[in-house]
Protein backbone atom coordinates (compact mmCIF):
# COMPACT_ATOMS: atom_id res chain seq x y z
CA UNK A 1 -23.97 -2.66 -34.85
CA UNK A 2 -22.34 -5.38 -33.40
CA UNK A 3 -20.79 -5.23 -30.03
CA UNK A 4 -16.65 -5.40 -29.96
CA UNK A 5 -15.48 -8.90 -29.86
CA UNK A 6 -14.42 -8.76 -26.05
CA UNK A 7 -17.02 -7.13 -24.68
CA UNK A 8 -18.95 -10.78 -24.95
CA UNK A 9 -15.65 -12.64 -23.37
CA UNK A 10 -16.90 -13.91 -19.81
CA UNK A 11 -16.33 -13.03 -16.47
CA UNK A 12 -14.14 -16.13 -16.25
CA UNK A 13 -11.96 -14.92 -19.75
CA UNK A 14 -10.99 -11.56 -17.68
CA UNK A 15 -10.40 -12.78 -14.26
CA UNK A 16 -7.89 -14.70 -15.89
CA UNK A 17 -6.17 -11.49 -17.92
CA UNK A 18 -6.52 -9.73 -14.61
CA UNK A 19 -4.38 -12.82 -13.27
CA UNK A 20 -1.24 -12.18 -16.52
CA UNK A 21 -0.52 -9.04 -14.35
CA UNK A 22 1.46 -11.45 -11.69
CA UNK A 23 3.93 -11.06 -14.18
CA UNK A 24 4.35 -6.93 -14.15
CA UNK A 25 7.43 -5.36 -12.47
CA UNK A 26 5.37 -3.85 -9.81
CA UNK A 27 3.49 -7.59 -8.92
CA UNK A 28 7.45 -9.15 -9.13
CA UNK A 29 8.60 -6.96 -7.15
CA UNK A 30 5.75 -6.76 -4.34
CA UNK A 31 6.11 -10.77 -4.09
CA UNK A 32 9.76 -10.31 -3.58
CA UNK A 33 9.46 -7.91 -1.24
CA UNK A 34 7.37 -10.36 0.68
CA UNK A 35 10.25 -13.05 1.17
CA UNK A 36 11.36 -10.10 3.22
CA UNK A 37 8.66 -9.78 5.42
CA UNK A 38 8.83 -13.31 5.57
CA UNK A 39 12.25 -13.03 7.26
CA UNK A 40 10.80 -10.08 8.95
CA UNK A 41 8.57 -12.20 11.00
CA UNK A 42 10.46 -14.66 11.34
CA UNK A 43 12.99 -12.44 13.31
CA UNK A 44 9.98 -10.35 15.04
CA UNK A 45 8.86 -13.53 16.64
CA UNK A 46 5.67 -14.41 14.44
CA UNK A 47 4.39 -17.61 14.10
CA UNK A 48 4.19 -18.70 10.13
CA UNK A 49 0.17 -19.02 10.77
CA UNK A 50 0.20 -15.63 12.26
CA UNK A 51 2.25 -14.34 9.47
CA UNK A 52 -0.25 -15.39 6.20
CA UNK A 53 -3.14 -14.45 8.54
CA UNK A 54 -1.36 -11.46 8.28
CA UNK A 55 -0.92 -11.55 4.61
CA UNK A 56 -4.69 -12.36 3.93
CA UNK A 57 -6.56 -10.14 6.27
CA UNK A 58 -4.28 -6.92 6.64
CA UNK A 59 -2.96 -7.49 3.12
CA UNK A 60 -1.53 -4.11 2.69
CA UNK A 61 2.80 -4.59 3.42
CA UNK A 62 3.34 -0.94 5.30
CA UNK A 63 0.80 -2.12 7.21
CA UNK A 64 1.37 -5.37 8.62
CA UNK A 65 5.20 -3.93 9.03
CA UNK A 66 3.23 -1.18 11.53
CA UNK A 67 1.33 -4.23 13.06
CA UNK A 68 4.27 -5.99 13.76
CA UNK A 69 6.41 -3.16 14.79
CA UNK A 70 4.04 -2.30 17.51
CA UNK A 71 3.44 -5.80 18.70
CA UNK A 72 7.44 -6.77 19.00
CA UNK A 73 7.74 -2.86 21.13
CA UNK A 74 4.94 -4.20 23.64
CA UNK A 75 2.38 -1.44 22.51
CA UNK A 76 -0.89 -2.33 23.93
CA UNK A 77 -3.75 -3.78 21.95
CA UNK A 78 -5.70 -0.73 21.16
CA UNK A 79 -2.64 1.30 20.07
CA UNK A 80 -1.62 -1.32 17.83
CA UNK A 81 -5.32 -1.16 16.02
CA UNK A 82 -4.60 2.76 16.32
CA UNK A 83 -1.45 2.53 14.45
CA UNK A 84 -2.77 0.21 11.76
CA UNK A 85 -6.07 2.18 11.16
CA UNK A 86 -4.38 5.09 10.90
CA UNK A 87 -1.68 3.74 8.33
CA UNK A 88 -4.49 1.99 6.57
CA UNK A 89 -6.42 5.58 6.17
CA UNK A 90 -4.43 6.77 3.36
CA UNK A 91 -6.38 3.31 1.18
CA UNK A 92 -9.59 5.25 1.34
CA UNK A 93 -9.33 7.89 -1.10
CA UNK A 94 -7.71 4.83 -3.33
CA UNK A 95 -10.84 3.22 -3.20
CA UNK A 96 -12.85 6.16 -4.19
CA UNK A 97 -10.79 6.81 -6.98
CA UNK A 98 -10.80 4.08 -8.99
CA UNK A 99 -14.19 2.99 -7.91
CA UNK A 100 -16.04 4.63 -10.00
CA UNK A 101 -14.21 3.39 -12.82
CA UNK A 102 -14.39 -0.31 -11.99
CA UNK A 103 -18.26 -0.42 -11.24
CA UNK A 104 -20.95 -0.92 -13.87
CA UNK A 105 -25.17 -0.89 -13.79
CA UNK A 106 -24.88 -4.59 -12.72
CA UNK A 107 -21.95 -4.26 -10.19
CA UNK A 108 -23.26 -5.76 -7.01
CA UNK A 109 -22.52 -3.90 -3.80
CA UNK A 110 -20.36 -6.54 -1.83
CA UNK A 111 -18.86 -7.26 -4.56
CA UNK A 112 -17.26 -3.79 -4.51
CA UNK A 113 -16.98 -3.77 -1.33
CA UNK A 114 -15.26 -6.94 -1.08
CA UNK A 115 -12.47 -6.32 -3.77
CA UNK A 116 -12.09 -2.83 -1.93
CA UNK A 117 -10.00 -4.99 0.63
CA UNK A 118 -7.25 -6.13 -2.10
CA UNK A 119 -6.96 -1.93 -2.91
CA UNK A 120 -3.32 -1.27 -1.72
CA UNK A 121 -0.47 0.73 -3.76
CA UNK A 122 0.27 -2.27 -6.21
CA UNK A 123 -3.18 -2.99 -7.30
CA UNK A 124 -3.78 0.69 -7.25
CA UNK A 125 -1.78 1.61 -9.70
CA UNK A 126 -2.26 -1.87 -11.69
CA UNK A 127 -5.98 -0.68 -11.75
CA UNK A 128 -5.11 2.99 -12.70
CA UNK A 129 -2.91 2.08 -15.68
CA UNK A 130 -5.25 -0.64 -16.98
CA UNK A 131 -8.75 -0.57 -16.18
CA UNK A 132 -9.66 2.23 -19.08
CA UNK A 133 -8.55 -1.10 -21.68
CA UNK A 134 -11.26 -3.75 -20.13
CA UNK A 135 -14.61 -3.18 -21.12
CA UNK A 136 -17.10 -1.42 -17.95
CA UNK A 137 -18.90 -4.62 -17.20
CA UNK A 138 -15.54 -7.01 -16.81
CA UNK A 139 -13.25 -4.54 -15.03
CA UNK A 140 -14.45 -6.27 -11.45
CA UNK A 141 -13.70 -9.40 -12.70
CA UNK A 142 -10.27 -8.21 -14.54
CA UNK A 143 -8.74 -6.59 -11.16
CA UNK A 144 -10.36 -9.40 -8.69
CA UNK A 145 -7.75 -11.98 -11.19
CA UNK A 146 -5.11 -9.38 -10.62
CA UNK A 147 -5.76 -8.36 -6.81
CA UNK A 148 -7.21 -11.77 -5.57
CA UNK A 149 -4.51 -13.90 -6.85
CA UNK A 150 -1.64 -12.04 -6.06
CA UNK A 151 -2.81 -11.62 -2.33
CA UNK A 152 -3.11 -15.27 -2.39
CA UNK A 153 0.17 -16.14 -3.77
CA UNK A 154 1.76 -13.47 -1.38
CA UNK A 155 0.54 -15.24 1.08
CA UNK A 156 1.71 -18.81 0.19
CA UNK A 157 4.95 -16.88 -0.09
CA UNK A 158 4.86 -16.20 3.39
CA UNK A 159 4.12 -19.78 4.43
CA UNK A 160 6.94 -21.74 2.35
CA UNK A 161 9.85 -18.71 2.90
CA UNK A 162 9.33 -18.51 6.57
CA UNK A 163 11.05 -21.51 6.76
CA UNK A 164 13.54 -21.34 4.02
CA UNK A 165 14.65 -17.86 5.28
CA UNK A 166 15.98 -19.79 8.75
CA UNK A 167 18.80 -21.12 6.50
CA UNK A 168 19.71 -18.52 4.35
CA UNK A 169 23.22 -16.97 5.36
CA UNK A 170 22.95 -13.81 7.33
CA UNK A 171 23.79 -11.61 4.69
CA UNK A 172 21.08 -12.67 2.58
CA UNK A 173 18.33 -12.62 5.50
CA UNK A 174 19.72 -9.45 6.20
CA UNK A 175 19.04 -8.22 2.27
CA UNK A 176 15.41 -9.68 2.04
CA UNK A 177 14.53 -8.35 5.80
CA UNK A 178 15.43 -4.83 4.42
CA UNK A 179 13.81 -5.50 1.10
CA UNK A 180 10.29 -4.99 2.69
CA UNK A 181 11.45 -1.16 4.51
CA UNK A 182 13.25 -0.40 1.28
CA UNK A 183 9.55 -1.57 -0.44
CA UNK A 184 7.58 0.49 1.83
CA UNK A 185 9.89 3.86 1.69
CA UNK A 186 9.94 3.72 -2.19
CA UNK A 187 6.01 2.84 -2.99
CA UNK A 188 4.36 5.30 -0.07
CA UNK A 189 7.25 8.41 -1.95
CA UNK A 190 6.40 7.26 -5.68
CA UNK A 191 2.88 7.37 -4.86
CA UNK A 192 2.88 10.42 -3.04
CA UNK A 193 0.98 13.07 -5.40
CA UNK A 194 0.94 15.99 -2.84
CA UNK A 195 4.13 17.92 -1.14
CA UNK A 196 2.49 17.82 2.58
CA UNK A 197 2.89 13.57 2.03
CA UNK A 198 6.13 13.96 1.09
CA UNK A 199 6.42 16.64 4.23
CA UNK A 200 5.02 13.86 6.44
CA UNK A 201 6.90 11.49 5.18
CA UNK A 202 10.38 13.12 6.08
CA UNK A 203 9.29 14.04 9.44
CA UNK A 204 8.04 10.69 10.38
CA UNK A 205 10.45 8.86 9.37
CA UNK A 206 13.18 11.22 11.22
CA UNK A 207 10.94 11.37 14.24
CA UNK A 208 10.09 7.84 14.57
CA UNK A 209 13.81 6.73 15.74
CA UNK A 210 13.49 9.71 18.63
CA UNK A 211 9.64 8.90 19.52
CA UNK A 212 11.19 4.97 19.71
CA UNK A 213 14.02 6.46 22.65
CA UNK A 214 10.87 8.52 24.42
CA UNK A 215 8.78 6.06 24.26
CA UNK A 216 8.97 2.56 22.71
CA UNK A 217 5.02 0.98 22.82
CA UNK A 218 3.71 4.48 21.07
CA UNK A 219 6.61 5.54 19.22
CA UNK A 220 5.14 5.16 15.45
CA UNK A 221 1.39 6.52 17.23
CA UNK A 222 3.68 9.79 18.42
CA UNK A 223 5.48 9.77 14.85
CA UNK A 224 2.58 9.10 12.48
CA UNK A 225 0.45 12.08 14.29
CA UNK A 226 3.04 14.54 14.83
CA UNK A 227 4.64 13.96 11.53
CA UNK A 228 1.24 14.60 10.28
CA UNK A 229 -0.09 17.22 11.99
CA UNK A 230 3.57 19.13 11.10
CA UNK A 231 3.43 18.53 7.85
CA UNK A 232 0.15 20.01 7.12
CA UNK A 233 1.10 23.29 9.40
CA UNK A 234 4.38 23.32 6.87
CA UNK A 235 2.13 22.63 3.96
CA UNK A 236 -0.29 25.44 4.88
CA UNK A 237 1.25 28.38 6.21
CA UNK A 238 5.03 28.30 4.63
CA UNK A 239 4.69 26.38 1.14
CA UNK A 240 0.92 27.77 0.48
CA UNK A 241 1.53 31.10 1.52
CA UNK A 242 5.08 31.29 -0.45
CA UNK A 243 3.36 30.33 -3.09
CA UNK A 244 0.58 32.97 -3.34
CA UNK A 245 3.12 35.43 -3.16
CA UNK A 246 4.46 34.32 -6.42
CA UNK A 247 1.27 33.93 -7.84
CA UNK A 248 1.25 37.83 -8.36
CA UNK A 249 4.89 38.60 -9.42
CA UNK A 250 4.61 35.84 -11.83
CA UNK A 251 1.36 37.33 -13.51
CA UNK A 252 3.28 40.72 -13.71
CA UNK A 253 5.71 39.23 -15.85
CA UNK A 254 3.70 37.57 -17.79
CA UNK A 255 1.63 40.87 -18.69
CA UNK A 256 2.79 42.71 -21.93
């Protein structure tokens, strides 16, 4: 029996499908959402150069927001890499999901490796609703079009807005700066999957404004653990436990 008539497409055939998905809402609206952090920057104090360097080797937006938050609050070096490691954390289990999907028999290991650094919530989800169509030995080469590109064009984003953004009115530098917050609250709730992120969520985001009064240079360190660590004391001794105790009334009722 023959094989299916895309299976025997090259490498080359479904980089460039992977590279169609620029056009998706979620690809639109992540490129958008980097004329903001273009004006973001800008008004942070980053150089342009700094700013796609930014784009290319942090890649993920929450992140480089973090990065830059730190560095314009005088944080020190190491708490800076703190604060981005830890924000960068919640990628792993992102690349072990989807993985195992994407690899085949002949999947080299740095190439995985190396298209594990375009894995943030856009190509996540990209890769989740799409690779199960591409054929096993093609899906590296389908999400490298999709991931690869659109971290490049982000990032020539970056270098031809951070100059245009200078002479945009206020009220529109003011609407693309808070594109990029407004960006990073929605994706980090949609993708949430569990109530403790949600928990964490909430609590960070209230706490951070306080931590930033106590203590500006480790405000979103103090934030990002605390709201942590609270959220998964919430998670484990209020919502768990409530919820065991309605595990049994609920198989009463159930019971004929």
């Amino acid at each position: 029996m023959s094989s299916p008539p895309l299976d025997v497409r090259s490498n080359f055939f479904w980089f460039f499908v992977g590279m169609r998905g620029l056009t998706s809402l979620p690809a639109l609206i992540l490129m958008t959402s980097f004329v903001g952090f273009s004006a973001f920057a800008l008004e942070s104090g980053i150089t342009r150069d700094q700013a796609v360097f930014m784009t290319l080797a942090v890649w993920a937006l929450p992140a480089k927001m973090i990065l830059i938050g730190t560095m314009a609050g005088g944080a020190p070096l190491a708490a800076c890499f703190l604060a981005v490691t830890l924000s960068s954390i919640r990628m792993m289990p992102m690349v072990a999901s989807i993985m195992p999907d994407m690899k085949s028999e002949k999947s080299p290991t740095w190439l995985l490796l190396f298209l594990s650094h375009f894995v943030a919530i856009t190509s996540w989800v990209f890769a989740i609703q799409h690779l199960e169509n591409v054929p096993r030995e093609r899906r590296t080469a389908y999400f490298g079009g999709f991931a690869i590109t659109l971290t490049l064009v982000n990032a020539v984003i970056v270098g031809v807005c951070y100059g245009i953004v200078a002479q945009f009115p206020p009220l529109v530098s003011g609407a693309l700066f808070m594109m990029t917050p407004v960006y990073f609250f929605a994706s980090i709730w949609a993708s949430a999957r569990h109530s403790v992120v949600r928990i964490a969520f909430v609590v960070g985001a209230t706490a951070g404004p306080a931590m930033a009064l106590v203590d500006p240079r480790f405000d979103i360190v103090y934030a990002g653990l605390g709201g942590g660590a609270l959220a998964y004391l919430f998670d484990r001794f209020v919502i768990r436990r409530a919820g065991r105790r309605m595990t049994p009334a609920s198989s009463l009722e159930d019971t004929p």
